[in-house]
C-alpha atoms as a PDB file:
ATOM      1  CA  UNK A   1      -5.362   5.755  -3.388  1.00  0.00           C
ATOM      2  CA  UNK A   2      -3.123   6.044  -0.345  1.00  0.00           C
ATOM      3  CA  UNK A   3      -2.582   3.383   2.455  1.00  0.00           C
ATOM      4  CA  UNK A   4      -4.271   5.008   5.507  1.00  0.00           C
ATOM      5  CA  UNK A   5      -3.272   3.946   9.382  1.00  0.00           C
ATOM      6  CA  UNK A   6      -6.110   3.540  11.732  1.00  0.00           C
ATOM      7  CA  UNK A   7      -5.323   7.125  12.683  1.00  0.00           C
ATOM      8  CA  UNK A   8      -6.202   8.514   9.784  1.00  0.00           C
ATOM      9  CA  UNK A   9      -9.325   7.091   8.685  1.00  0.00           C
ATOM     10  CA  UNK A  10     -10.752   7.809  11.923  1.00  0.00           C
ATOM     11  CA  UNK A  11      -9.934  11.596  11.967  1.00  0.00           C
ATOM     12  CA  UNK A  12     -11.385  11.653   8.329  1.00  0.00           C
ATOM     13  CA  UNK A  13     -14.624   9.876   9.246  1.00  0.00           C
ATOM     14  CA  UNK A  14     -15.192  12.192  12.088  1.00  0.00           C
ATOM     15  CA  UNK A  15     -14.486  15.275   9.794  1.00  0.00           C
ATOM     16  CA  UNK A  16     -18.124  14.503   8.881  1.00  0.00           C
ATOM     17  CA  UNK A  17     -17.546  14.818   4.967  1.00  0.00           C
ATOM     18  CA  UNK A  18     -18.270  11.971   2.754  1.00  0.00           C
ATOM     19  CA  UNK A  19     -14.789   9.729   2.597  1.00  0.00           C
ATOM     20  CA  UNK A  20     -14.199   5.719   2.223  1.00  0.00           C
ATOM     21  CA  UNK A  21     -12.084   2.960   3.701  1.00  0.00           C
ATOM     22  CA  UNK A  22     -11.261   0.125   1.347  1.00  0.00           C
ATOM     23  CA  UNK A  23     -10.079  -3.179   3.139  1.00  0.00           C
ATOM     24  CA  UNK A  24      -8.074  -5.349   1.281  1.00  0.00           C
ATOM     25  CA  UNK A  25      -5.492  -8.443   2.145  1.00  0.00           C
ATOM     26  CA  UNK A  26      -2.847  -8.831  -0.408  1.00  0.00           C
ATOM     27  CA  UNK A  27      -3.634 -12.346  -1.443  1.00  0.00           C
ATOM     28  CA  UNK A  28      -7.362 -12.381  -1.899  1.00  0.00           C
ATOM     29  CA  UNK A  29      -8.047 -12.577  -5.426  1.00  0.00           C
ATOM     30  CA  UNK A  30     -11.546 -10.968  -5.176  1.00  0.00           C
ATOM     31  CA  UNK A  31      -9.405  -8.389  -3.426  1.00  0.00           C
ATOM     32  CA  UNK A  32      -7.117  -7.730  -6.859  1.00  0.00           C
ATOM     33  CA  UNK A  33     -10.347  -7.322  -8.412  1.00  0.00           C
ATOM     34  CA  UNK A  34     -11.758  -4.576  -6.211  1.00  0.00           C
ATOM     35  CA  UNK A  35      -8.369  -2.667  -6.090  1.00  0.00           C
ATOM     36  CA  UNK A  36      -8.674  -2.066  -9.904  1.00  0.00           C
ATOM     37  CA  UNK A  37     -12.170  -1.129  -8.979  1.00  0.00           C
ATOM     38  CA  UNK A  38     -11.567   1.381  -6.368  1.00  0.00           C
ATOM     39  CA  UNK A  39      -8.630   3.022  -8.302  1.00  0.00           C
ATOM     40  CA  UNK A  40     -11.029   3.516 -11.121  1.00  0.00           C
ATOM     41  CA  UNK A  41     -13.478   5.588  -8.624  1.00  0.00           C
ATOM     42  CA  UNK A  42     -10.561   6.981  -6.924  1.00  0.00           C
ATOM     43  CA  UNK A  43      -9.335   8.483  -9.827  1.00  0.00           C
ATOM     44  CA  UNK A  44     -13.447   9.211 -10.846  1.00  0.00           C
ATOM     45  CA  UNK A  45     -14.215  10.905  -7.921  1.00  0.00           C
ATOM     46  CA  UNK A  46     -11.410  13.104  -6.494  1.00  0.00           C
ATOM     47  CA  UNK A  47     -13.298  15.487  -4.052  1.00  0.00           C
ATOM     48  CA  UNK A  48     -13.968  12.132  -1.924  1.00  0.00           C
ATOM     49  CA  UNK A  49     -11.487  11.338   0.500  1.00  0.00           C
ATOM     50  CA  UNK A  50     -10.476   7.801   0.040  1.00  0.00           C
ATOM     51  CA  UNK A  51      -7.781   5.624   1.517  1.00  0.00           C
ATOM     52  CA  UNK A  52      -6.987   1.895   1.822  1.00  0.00           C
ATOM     53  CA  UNK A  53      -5.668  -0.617   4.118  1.00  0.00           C
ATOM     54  CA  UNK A  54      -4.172  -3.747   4.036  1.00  0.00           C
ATOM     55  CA  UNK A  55      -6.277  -5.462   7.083  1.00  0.00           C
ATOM     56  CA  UNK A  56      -3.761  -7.981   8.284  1.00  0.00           C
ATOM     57  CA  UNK A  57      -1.866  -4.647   9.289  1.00  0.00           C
ATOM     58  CA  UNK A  58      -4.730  -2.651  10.605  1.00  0.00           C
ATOM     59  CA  UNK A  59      -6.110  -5.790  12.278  1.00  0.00           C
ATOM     60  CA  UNK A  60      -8.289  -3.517  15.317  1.00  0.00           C
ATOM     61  CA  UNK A  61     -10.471  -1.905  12.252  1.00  0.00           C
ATOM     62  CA  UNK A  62     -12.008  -5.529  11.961  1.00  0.00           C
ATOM     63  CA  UNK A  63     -12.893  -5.771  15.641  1.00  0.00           C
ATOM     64  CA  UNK A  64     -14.214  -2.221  15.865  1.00  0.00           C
ATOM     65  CA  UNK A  65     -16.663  -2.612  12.542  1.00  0.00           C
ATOM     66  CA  UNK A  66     -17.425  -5.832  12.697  1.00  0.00           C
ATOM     67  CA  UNK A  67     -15.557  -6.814   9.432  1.00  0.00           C
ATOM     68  CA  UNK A  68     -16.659 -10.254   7.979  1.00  0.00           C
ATOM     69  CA  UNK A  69     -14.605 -10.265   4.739  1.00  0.00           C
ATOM     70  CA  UNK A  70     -12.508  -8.852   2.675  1.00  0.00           C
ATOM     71  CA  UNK A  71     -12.470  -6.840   0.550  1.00  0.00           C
ATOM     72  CA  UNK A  72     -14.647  -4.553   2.537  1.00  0.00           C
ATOM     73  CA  UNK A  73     -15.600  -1.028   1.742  1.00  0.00           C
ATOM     74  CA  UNK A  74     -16.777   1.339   4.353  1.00  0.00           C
ATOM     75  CA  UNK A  75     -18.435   4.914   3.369  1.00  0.00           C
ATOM     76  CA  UNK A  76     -18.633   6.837   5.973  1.00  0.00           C
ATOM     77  CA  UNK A  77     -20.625  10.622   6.012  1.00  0.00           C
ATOM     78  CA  UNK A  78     -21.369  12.746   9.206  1.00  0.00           C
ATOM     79  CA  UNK A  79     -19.028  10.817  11.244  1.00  0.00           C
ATOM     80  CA  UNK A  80     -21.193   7.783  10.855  1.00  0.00           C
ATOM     81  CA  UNK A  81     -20.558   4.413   8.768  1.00  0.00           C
ATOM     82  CA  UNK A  82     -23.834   5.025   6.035  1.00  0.00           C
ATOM     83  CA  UNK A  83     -22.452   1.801   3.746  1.00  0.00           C
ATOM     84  CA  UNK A  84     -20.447  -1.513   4.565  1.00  0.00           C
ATOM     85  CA  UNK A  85     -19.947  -3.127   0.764  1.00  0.00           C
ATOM     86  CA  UNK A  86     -18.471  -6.687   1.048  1.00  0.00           C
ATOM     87  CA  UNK A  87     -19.763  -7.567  -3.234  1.00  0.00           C
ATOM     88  CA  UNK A  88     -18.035  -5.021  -5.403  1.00  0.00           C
ATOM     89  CA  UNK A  89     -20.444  -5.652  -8.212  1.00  0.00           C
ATOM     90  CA  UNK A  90     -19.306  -3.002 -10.646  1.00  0.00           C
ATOM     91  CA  UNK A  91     -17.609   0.321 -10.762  1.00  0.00           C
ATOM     92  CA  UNK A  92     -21.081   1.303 -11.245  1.00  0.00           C
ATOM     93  CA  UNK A  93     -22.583   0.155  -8.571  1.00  0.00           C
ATOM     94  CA  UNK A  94     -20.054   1.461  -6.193  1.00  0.00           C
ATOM     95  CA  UNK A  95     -20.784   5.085  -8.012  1.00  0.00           C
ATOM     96  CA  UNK A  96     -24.107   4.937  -6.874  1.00  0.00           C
ATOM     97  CA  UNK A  97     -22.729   4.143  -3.327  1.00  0.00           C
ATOM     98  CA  UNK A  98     -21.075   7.307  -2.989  1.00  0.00           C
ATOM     99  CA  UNK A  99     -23.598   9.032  -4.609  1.00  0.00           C
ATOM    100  CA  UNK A 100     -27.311   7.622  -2.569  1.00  0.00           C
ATOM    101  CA  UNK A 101     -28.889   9.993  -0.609  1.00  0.00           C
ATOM    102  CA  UNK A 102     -30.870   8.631   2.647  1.00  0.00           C
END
């Protein structure tokens, strides 16, 4: 999964396809968890654009969404935020995520 700028996750949530932002801080331990979590559906699900930040670096993403915690996962589809996931439960869980159709 590649370290996105601010930049870059906004141009690929207004693309309108289904993509993800995963917020992390280097020393959260929940975070270390989720990390081995996302790269597991990274790797799972390659045809979803997916990219990561390290929040005290990308600081204005928390302002703009409202971020509470880390880690923090937005999904975003049709240029819209559909899912803000603050309890990475399971790799499963975060499948069926990506996959939920409203």
């Amino acid at each position: 999964m590649q370290e996105w700028t601010i930049e870059q996750w906004e141009n690929m949530k207004e693309s309108e396809q289904l993509c993800a932002f995963y917020l992390y801080t280097p020393m959260c331990g929940t975070c270390m968890v989720a990390s081995k979590m996302m790269e597991v559906v990274d790797q799972t699900l390659p045809d979803i654009p997916m990219g990561k930040a390290n929040l005290n670096y990308v600081e204005q993403i928390a302002y703009d969404y409202k971020i509470e915690s880390v880690p923090c996962l937005l999904i975003a589809e049709d240029g819209k935020i559909r899912d803000k996931i603050y309890a990475f439960q399971s790799v499963s869980y975060l499948f069926e995520k990506f996959h939920k159709k409203d």
